[in-house]
Structure formats: C-alpha cells, structure tokens
Protein backbone atom coordinates (compact mmCIF):
# COMPACT_ATOMS: atom_id res chain seq x y z
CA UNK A 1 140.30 -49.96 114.02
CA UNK A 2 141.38 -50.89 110.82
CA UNK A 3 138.71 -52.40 108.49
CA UNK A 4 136.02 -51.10 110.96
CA UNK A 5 135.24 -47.98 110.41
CA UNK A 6 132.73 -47.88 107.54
CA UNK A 7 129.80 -45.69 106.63
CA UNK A 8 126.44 -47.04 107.91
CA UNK A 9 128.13 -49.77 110.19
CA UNK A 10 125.81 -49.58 113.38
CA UNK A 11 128.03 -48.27 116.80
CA UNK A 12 127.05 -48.88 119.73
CA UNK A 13 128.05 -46.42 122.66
CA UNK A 14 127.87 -46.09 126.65
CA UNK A 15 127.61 -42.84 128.34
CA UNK A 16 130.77 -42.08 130.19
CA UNK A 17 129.43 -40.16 133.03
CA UNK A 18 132.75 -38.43 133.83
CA UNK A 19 133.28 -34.66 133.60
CA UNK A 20 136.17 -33.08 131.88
CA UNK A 21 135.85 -35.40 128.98
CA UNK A 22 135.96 -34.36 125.39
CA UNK A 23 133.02 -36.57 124.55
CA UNK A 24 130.40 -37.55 126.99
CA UNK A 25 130.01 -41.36 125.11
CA UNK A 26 132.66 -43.80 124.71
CA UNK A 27 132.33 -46.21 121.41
CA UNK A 28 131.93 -49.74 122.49
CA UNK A 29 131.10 -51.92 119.60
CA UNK A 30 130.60 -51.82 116.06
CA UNK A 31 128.62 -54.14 113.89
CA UNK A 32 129.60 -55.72 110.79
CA UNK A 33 127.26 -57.33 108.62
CA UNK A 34 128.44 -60.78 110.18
CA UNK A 35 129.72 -60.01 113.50
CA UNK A 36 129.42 -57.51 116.62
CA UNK A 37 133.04 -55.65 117.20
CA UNK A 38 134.18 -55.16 120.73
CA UNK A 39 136.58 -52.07 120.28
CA UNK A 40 136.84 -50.63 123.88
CA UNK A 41 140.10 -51.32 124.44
CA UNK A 42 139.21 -51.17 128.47
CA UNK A 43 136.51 -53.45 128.44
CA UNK A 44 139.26 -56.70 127.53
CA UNK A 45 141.19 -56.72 130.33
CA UNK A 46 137.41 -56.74 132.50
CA UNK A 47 136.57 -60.08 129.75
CA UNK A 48 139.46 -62.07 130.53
CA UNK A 49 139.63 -60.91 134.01
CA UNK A 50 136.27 -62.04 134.59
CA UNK A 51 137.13 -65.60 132.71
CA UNK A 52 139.83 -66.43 134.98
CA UNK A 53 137.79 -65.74 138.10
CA UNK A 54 134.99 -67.85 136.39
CA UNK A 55 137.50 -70.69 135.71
CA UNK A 56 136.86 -70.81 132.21
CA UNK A 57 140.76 -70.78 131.31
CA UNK A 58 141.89 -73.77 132.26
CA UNK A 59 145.76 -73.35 132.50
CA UNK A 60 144.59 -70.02 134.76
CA UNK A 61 142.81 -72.13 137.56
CA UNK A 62 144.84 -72.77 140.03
CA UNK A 63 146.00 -69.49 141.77
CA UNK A 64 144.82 -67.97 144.54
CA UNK A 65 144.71 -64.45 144.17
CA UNK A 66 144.31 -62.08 141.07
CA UNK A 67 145.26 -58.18 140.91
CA UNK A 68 144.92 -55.91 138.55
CA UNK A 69 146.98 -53.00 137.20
CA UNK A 70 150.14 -53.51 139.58
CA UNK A 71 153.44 -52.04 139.16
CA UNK A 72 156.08 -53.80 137.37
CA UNK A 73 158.88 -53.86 135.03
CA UNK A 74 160.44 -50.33 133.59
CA UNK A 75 157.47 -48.47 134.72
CA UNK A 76 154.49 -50.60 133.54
CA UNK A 77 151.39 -52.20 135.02
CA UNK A 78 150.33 -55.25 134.02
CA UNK A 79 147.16 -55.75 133.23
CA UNK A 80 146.64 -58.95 135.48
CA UNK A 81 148.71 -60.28 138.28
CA UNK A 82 148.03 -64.00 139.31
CA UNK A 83 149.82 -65.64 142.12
CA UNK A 84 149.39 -69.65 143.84
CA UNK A 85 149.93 -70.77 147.07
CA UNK A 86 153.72 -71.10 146.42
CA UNK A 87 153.66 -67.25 145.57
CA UNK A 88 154.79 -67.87 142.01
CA UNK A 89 153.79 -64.81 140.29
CA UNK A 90 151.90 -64.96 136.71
CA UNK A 91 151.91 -61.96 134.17
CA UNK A 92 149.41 -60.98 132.02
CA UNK A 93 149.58 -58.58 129.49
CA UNK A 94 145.80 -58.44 127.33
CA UNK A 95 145.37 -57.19 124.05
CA UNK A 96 141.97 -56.12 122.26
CA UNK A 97 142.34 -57.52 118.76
CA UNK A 98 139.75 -56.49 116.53
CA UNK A 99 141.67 -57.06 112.99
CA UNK A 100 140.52 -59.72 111.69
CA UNK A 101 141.53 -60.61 107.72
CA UNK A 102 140.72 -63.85 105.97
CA UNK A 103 139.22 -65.58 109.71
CA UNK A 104 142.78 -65.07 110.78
CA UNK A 105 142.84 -62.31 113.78
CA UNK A 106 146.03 -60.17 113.64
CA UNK A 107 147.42 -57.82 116.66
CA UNK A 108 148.85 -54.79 115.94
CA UNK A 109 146.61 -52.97 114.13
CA UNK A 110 149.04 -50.05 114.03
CA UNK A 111 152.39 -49.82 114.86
CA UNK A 112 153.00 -50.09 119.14
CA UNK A 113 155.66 -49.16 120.47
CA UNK A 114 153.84 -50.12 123.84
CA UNK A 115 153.08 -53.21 123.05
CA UNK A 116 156.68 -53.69 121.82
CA UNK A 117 157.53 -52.89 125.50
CA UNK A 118 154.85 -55.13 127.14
CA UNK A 119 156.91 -57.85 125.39
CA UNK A 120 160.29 -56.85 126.69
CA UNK A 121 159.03 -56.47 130.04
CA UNK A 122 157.08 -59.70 130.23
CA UNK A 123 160.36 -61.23 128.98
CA UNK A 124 162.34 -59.76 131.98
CA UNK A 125 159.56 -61.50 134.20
CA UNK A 126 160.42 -64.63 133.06
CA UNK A 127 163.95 -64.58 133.06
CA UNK A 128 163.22 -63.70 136.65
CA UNK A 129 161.80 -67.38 137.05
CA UNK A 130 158.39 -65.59 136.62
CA UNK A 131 155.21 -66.97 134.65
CA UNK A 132 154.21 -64.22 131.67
CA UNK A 133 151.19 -64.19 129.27
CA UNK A 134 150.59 -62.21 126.35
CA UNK A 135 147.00 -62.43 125.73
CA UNK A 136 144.86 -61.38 122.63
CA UNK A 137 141.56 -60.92 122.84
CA UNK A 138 140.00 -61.65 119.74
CA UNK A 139 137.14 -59.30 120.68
CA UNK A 140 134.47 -60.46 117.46
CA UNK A 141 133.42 -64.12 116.31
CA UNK A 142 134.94 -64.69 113.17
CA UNK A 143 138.45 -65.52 113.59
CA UNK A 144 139.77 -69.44 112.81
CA UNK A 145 143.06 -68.46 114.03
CA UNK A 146 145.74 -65.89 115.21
CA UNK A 147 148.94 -64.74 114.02
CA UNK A 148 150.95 -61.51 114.41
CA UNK A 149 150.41 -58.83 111.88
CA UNK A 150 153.69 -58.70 110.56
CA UNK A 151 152.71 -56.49 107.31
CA UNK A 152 151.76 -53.67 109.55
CA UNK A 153 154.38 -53.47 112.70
CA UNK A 154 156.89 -56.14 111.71
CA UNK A 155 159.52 -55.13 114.48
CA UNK A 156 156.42 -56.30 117.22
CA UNK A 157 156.03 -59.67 115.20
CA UNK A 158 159.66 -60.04 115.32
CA UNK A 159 159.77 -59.20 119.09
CA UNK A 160 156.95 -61.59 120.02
CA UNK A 161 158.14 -64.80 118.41
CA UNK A 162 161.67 -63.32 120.34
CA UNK A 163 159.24 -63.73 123.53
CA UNK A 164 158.05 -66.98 123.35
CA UNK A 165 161.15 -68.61 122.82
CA UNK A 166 162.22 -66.68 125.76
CA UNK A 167 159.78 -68.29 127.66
CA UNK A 168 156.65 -65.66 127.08
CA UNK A 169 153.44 -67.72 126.47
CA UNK A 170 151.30 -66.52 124.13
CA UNK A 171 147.32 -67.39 124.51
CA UNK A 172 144.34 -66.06 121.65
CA UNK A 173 141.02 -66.67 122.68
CA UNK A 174 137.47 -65.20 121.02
CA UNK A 175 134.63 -63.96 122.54
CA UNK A 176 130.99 -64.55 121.97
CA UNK A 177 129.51 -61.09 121.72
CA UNK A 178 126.09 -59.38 121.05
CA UNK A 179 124.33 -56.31 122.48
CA UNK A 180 123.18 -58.42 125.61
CA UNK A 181 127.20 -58.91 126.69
CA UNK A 182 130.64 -60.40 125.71
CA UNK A 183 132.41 -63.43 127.30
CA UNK A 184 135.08 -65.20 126.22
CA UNK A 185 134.39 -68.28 123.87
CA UNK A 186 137.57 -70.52 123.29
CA UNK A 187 140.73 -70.55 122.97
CA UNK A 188 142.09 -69.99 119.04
CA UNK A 189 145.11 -71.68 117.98
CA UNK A 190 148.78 -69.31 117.23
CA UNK A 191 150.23 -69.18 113.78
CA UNK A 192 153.71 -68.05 114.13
C-alpha cells in the first residue's frame, strides 16, 4: 500500500457480510487525485480470471478448461489452472500491483517471502514440461510500464529474472477502473 495511504484520499469499501470478522467492511479502492486504486488483493485473481474466460488475453485462448485455487507445488495453490485439449497444464500465479512510481508499476511493495515461493514453485512447473505465468495486475491506470521493485525486496527481483530464464513467463497488464467496475485494459510491456 505504499504511496496510498494518504489523509483525505477517498476509500471505497464493501460490506463483508461474514461473522467472526474483525471489521465488518473490507477496503476495496482508493482514489488518487488521477486514478482509482484497486487494493483488494482478492478481487485480481476474479479480474484476470474473468479476462481469460472473456478471451481478452490472447496467448490465454485456447484451453479448454480453467480452475481456480488447486493444489500444487510444496503446498501452494495456484491461483489459476488452465489446461487444452492435449492436457498441457498452464500456471498462473496473479499479483495485485498497486505501486506505481514514475508510470512505471513495481511488484513487491514489501518484502514476500510468498511471492518468492510462487516463483520457485512455478519454476518447478516448468521444469516439469509445464506452462507457468506470473501475472501482475497493475490494478490503477497510470502505469507506462512494469519492472520489479528491486529497491524494496531485491532477493524477489533477483528470483524472478532467475524465473524467466527458467522458462517462467512473466505477463503485466492494467486495468481500466472506476466506481462502476474494473476490467483489464492491455497488456504493459516488462522492464527487466
């Protein structure tokens, strides 16, 4: 949430509906002075699993069947499970990005070790003969591009650009977002 929190920046919240919670709202967005903030971290993976079944990724279009939340690697779930008619199995690990710093959107925000697992994990996939995705989510409108936030969590940088030459693709896209919805916009391009 870094650079979002701010005094007077309009939130925008749902109500949760579930008991037992220690709040009864959960924060959804937050509005800058130039662009709506998606910060629910669950609402990304329902974006970009809504584009795919919407064919608007195009290099996600051609499988038959898409799961979410299965079972995989050293006791993960990814976060989308694609698979074609030839039952070759595509991972997808989505990240809500929400730092953005000069138009360039940068992912972590904080350290993660998590995420540093995601990428080990998605990199076993592959050496497995498996598809795997790391997708950010560049959940506000004015990003150009996207790079790794090295300055913050440089051991995840370092472990990402260890991914993709592994094999781990790596796809940013934005989102078009206002208080009527959020969809995802286009695809940004990588600076590694």
């Amino acid at each position: 949430m870094k650079g979002l929190i701010h005094e007077g920046n309009t939130v925008y919240l749902s109500l949760s509906g579930k008991t037992g919670r220690k709040t009864a709202f959960t924060l959804e967005m937050i509005q800058l002075p130039f662009t709506f903030v998606g910060v629910n971290t669950l609402r990304a993976n329902l974006i970009v699993k809504r584009a795919i079944e919407q064919g608007r990724i195009p290099e996600l279009t051609d499988y038959d069947h898409l799961q979410t939340e299965k079972r995989y690697g050293t006791n993960s779930r990814i976060d989308i499970l694609l698979t074609d008619r030839r039952k070759t199995p595509c991972f997808i690990e989505v990240k809500n990005c929400t730092l953005v710093e000069e138009k360039i959107a940068r992912f972590p925000d904080a350290v993660t070790s998590r995420g540093l697992k995601h990428l080990v994990d998605l990199q076993s996939e592959v050496k497995k003969g498996h598809r795997a995705i790391m997708f950010y989510l560049v959940n506000r409108m004015d990003a150009e591009a996207f790079r790794p936030a090295d300055d913050i969590d440089p051991v995840y940088g370092k472990e990402l650009r260890k991914a993709i030459k592994r094999g781990v693709e790596i796809f940013a896209w934005d989102v078009s977002i206002d208080t009527a919805g959020i969809s995802v916009r286009r695809s940004l391009p990588c600076l590694l």
